[in-house]
Protein backbone atom coordinates (compact mmCIF):
# COMPACT_ATOMS: atom_id res chain seq x y z
CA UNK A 1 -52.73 48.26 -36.67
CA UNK A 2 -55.08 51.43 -36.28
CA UNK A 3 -55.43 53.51 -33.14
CA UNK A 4 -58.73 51.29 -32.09
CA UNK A 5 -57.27 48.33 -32.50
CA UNK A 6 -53.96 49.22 -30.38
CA UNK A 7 -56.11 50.50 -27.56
CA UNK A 8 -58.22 46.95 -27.93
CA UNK A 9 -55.29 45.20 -27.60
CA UNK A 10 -53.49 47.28 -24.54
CA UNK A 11 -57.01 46.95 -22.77
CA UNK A 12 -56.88 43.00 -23.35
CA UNK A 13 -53.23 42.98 -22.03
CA UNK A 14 -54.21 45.28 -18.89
CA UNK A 15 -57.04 42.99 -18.21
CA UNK A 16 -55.06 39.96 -18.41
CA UNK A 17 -52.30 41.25 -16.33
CA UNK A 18 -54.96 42.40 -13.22
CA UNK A 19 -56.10 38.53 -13.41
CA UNK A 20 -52.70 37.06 -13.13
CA UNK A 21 -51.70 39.35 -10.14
CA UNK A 22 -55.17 38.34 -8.55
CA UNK A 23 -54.20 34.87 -8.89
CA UNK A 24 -50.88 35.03 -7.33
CA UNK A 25 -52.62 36.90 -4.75
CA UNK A 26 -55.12 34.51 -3.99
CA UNK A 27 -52.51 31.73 -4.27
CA UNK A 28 -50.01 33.60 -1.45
CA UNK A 29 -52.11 35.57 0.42
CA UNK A 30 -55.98 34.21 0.13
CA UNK A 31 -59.30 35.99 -0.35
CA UNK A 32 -58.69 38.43 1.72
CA UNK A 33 -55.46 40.18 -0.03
CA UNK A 34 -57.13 40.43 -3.44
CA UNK A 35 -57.90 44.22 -2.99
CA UNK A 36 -58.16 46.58 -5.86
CA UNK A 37 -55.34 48.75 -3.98
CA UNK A 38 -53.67 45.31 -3.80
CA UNK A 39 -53.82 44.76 -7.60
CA UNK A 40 -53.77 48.29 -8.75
CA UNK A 41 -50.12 48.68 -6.56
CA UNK A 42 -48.97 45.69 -7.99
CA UNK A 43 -49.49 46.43 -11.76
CA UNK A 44 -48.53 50.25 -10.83
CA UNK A 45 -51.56 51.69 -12.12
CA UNK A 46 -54.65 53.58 -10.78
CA UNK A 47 -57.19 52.05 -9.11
CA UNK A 48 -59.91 53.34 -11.56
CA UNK A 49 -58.04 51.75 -14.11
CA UNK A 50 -59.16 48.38 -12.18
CA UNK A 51 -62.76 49.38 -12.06
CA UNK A 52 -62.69 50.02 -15.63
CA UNK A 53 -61.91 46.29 -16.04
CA UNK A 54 -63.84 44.90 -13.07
CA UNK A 55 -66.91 46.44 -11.77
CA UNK A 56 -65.90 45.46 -7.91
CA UNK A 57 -63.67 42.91 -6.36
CA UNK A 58 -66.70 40.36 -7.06
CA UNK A 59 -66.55 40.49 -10.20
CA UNK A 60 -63.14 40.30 -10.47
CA UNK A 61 -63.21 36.84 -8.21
CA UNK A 62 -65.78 35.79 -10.39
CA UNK A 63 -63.40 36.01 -13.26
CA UNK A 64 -60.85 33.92 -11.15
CA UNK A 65 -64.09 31.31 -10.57
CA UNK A 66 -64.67 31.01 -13.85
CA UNK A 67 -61.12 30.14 -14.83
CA UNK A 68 -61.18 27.44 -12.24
CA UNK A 69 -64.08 25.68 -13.58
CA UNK A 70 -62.40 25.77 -16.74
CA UNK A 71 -59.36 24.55 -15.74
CA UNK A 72 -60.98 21.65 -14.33
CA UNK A 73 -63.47 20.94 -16.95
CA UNK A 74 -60.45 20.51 -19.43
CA UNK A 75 -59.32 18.13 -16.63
CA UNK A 76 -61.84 15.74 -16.24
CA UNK A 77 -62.43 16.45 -20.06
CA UNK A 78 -59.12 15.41 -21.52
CA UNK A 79 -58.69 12.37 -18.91
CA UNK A 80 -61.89 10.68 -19.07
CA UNK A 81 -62.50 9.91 -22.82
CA UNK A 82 -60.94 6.51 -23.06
CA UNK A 83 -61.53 5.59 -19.94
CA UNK A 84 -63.88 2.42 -20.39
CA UNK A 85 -66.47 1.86 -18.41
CA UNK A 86 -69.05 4.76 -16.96
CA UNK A 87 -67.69 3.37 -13.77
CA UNK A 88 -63.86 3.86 -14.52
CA UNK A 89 -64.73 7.16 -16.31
CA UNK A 90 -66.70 8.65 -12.90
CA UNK A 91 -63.71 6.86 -10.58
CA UNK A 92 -60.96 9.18 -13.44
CA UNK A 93 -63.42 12.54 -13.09
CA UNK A 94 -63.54 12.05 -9.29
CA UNK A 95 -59.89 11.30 -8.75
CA UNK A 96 -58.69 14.37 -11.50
CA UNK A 97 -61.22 16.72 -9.20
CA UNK A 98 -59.60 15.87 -5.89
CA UNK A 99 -56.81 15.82 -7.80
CA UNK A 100 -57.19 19.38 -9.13
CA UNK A 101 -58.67 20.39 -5.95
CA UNK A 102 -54.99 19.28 -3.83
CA UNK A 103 -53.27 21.48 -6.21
CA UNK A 104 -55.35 24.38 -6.63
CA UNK A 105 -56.18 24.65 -3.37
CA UNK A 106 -56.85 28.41 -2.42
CA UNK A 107 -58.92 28.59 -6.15
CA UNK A 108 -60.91 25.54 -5.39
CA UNK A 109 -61.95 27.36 -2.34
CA UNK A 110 -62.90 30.00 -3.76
CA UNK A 111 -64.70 28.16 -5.98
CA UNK A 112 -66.77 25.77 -3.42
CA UNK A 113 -67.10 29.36 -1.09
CA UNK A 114 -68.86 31.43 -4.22
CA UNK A 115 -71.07 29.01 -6.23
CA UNK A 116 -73.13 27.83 -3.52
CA UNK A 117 -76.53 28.85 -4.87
CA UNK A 118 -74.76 31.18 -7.26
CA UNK A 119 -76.92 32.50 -9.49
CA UNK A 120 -74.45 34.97 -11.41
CA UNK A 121 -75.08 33.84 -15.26
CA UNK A 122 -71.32 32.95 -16.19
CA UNK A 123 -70.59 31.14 -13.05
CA UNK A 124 -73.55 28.92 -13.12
CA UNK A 125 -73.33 27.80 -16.79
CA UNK A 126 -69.65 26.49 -15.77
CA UNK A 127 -71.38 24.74 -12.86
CA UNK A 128 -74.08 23.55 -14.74
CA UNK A 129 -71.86 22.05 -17.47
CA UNK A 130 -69.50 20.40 -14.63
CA UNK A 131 -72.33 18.66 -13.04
CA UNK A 132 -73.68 17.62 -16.40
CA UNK A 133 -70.67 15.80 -17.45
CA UNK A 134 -71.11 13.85 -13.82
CA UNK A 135 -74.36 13.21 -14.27
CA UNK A 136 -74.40 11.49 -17.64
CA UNK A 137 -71.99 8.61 -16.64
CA UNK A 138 -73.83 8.13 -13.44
CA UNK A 139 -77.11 7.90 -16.02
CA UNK A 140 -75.34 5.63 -18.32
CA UNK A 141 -74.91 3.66 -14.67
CA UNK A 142 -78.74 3.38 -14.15
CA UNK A 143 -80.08 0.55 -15.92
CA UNK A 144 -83.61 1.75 -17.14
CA UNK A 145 -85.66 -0.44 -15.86
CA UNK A 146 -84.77 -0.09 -12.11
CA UNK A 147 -84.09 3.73 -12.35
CA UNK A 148 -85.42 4.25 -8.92
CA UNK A 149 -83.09 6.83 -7.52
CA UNK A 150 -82.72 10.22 -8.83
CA UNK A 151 -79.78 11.12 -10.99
CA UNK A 152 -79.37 14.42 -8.97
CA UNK A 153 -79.85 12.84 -5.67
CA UNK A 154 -76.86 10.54 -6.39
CA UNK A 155 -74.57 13.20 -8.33
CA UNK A 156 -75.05 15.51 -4.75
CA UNK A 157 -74.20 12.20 -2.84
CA UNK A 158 -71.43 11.58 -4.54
CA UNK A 159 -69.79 15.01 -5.02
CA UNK A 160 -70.35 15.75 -1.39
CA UNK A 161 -68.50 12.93 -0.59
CA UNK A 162 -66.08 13.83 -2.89
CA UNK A 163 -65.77 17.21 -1.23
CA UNK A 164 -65.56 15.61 1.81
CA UNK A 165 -61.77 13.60 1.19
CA UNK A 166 -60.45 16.80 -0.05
CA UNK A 167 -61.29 18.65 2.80
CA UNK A 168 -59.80 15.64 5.06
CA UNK A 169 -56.91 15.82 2.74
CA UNK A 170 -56.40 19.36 3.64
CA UNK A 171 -57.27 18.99 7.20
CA UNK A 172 -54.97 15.53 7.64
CA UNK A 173 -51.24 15.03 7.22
CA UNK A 174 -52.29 10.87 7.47
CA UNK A 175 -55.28 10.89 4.95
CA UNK A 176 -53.97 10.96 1.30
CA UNK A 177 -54.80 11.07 -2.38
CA UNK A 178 -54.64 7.09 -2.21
CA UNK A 179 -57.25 7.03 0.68
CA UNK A 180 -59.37 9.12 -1.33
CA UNK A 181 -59.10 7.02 -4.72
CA UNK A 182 -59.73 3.92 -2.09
CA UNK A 183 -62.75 5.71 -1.01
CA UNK A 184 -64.26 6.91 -4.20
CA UNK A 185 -63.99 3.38 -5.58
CA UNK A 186 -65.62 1.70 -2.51
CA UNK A 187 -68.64 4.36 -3.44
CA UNK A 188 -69.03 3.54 -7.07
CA UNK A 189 -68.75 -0.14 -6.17
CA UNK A 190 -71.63 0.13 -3.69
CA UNK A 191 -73.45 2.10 -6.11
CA UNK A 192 -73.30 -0.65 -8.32
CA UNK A 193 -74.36 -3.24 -6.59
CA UNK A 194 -77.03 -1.30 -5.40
CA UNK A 195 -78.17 -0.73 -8.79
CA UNK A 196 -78.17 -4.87 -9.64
């Protein structure tokens, strides 16, 4: 391995180690302890040495935003192929998001906090491809001739909603996951009968 490729390689490990210490940060301490002093004390190196890595703290929570969405499109990804129906496929995306949600709770957060109207290039393709895997089964839902409603209008519906039982599940020691999976199949259900 040359000299270029060793320094490569060190700057890939660096990099990787600043995101991991974020993370545990965010996961103990929240938002507001991911500091580049934070990290840079943590990993015993310079601050600058962050900066060459991550432009500002933004950024760097950006990165953590984007690993998120990726963690939970392989969710709902690797759960919902054989699922059936476009209704028991939404009800498995829906219940793996709260799901995901409950357990990555200071991420998902951050998350919901930073991509409303996000227009940052990265964060918004993850976004975009989240909501498009959504919006397909609810489309496969619609039959065509009485495709009255908007796709979008429902997705928002429904993911507010959504939104909604995991911040009561957060919020409520007597509101659970099985509330939640009660609720978002009385929602499909009324979709479709609406739809009939």
């Amino acid at each position: 391995m040359g000299s270029k490729e060793r320094i490569l390689k060190k700057k890939a490990e660096v990099s990787n180690m600043i995101i991991e210490v974020a993370m545990d940060i965010l996961n103990s301490e929240g938002i507001d302890g991911i500091t580049i002093r934070n990290i840079a004390s943590r990993i015993e190196y310079s601050p600058p040495v962050i900066y060459s890595h991550y432009q500002n703290k933004d950024a760097l929570t950006d990165q953590l935003i984007i690993i998120g969405f990726n963690k939970l499109l392989e969710r709902i990804i690797s759960n919902e192929r054989d699922s059936g129906s476009s209704a028991v496929k939404l009800e498995h995306m829906f219940r793996n998001y709260i799901e995901f949600a409950l357990e990555n709770k200071p991420l998902y957060l951050l998350m919901s906090h930073r991509i409303v109207g996000s227009s940052i290039g990265k964060i918004k393709n993850k976004t975009d491809e989240f909501s498009a895997l959504l919006k397909a089964e609810i489309q496969r839902m619609i039959p065509v001739k009485k495709n009255t409603f908007q796709v979008d209008d429902i997705y928002f519906g429904m993911i507010s909603l959504v939104h909604g039982i995991v911040s009561v599940c957060y919020t409520s020691d007597e509101y659970s996951i099985k509330d939640g999976d009660a609720a978002v199949r009385m929602m499909i259900k009324g979709f479709l009968e609406e739809r009939k």
